[in-house]
Protein backbone atom coordinates (compact mmCIF):
# COMPACT_ATOMS: atom_id res chain seq x y z
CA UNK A 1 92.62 72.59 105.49
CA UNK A 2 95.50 74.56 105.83
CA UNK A 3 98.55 75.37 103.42
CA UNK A 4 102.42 74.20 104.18
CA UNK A 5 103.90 76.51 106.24
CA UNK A 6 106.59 76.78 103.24
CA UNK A 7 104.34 77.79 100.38
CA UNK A 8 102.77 80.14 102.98
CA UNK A 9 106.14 81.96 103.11
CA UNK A 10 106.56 81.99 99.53
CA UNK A 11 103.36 83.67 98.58
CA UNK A 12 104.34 86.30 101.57
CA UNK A 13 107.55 86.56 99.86
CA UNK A 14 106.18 87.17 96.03
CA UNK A 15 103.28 89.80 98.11
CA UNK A 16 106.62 91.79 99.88
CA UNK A 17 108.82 91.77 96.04
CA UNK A 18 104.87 92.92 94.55
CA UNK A 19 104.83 95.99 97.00
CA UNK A 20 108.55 96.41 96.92
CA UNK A 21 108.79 96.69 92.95
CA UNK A 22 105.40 98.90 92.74
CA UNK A 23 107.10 101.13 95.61
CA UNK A 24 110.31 101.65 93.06
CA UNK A 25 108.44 102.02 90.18
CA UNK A 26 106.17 104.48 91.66
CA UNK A 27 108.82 106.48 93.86
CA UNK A 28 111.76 106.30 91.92
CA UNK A 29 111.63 105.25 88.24
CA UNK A 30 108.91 108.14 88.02
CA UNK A 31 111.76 111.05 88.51
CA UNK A 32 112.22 110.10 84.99
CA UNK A 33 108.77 110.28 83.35
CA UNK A 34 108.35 112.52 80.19
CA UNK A 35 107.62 116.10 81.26
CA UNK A 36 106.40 116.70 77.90
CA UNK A 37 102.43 116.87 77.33
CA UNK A 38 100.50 113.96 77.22
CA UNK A 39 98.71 112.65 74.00
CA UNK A 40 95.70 115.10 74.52
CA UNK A 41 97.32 117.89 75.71
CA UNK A 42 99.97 117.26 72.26
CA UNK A 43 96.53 116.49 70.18
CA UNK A 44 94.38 119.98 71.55
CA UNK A 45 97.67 121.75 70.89
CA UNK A 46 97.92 121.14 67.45
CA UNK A 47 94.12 121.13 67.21
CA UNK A 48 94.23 124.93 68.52
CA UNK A 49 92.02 124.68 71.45
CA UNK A 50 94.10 124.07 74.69
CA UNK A 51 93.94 127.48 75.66
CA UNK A 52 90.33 126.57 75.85
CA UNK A 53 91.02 124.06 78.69
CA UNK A 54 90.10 124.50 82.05
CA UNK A 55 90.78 123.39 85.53
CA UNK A 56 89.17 120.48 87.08
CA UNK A 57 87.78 120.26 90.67
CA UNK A 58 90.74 118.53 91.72
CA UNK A 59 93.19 121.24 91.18
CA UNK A 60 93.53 121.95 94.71
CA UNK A 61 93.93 118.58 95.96
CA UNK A 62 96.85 117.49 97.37
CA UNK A 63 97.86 114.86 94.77
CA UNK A 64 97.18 117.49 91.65
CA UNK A 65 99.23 117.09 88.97
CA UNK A 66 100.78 113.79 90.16
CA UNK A 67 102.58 115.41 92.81
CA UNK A 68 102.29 116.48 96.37
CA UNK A 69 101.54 119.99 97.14
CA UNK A 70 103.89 121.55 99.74
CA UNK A 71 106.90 119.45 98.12
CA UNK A 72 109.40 122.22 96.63
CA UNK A 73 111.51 119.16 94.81
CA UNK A 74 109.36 118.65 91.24
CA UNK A 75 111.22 114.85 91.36
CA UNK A 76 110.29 114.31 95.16
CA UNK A 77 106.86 115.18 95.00
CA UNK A 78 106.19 113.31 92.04
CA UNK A 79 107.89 110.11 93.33
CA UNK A 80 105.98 110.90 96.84
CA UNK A 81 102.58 111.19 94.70
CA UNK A 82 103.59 107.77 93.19
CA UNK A 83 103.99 106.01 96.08
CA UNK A 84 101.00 107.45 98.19
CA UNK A 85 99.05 106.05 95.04
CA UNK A 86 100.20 102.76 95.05
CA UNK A 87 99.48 102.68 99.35
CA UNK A 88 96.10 103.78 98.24
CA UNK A 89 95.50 101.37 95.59
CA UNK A 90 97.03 98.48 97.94
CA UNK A 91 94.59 99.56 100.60
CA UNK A 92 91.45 99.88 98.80
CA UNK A 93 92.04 96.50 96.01
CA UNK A 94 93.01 94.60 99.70
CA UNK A 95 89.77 96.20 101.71
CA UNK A 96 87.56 94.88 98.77
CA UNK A 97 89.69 91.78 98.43
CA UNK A 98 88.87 91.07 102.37
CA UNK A 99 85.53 92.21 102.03
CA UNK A 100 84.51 90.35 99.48
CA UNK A 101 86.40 86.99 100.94
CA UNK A 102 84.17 86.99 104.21
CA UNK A 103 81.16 87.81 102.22
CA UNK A 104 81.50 84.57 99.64
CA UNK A 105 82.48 82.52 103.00
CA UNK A 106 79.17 83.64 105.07
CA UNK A 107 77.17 82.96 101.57
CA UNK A 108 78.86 79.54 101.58
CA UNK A 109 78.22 78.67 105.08
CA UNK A 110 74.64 79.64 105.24
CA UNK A 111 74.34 77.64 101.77
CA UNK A 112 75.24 74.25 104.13
């Protein structure tokens, strides 16, 4: 059975708003995240051993440090990182979502 064509639209509509917000969030409110250190970076500072600290294997990826490398703007890279994260995100929480959609119909059709 299908849905109205309205409600249809409206759940298209609250998915566009969804992305839209995430894509603001991510690519603009984030020019105005804390540069300070993060809570364990603050706590092995005042612990005395984040000179210990080393790199991960990520360093030289091209989303390190929540930004993207080759971006000379600090703020434009970071919102850039932000929003290649939530396109990520989108893509791989909708290929599961899909994924897992055909797979429950097939198990309910072979159930019949």
């Amino acid at each position: 059975m299908s849905e109205p064509v309205g409600t249809v639209r409206r759940e298209r509509a609250l998915w566009v708003a969804g992305l839209a917000v995430a894509l603001l969030v991510a690519g603009v409110v984030s020019w105005y995240a804390s540069g300070s250190p993060d809570g364990l970076e603050w706590a092995a500072e005042q612990a005395g051993f984040l000179d210990t600290a080393e790199d991960s294997a990520a360093t030289t990826s091209p989303l390190a440090d929540y930004g993207v490398a080759g971006v000379g703007s600090e703020r434009l890279s970071g919102g850039l990182a932000g929003v290649v994260g939530v396109l990520v995100t989108l893509l791989v929480a909708g290929g599961l979502a899909l994924l897992l959609r055909r797979r429950g119909r097939d198990s309910a059709s072979a159930a019949d």
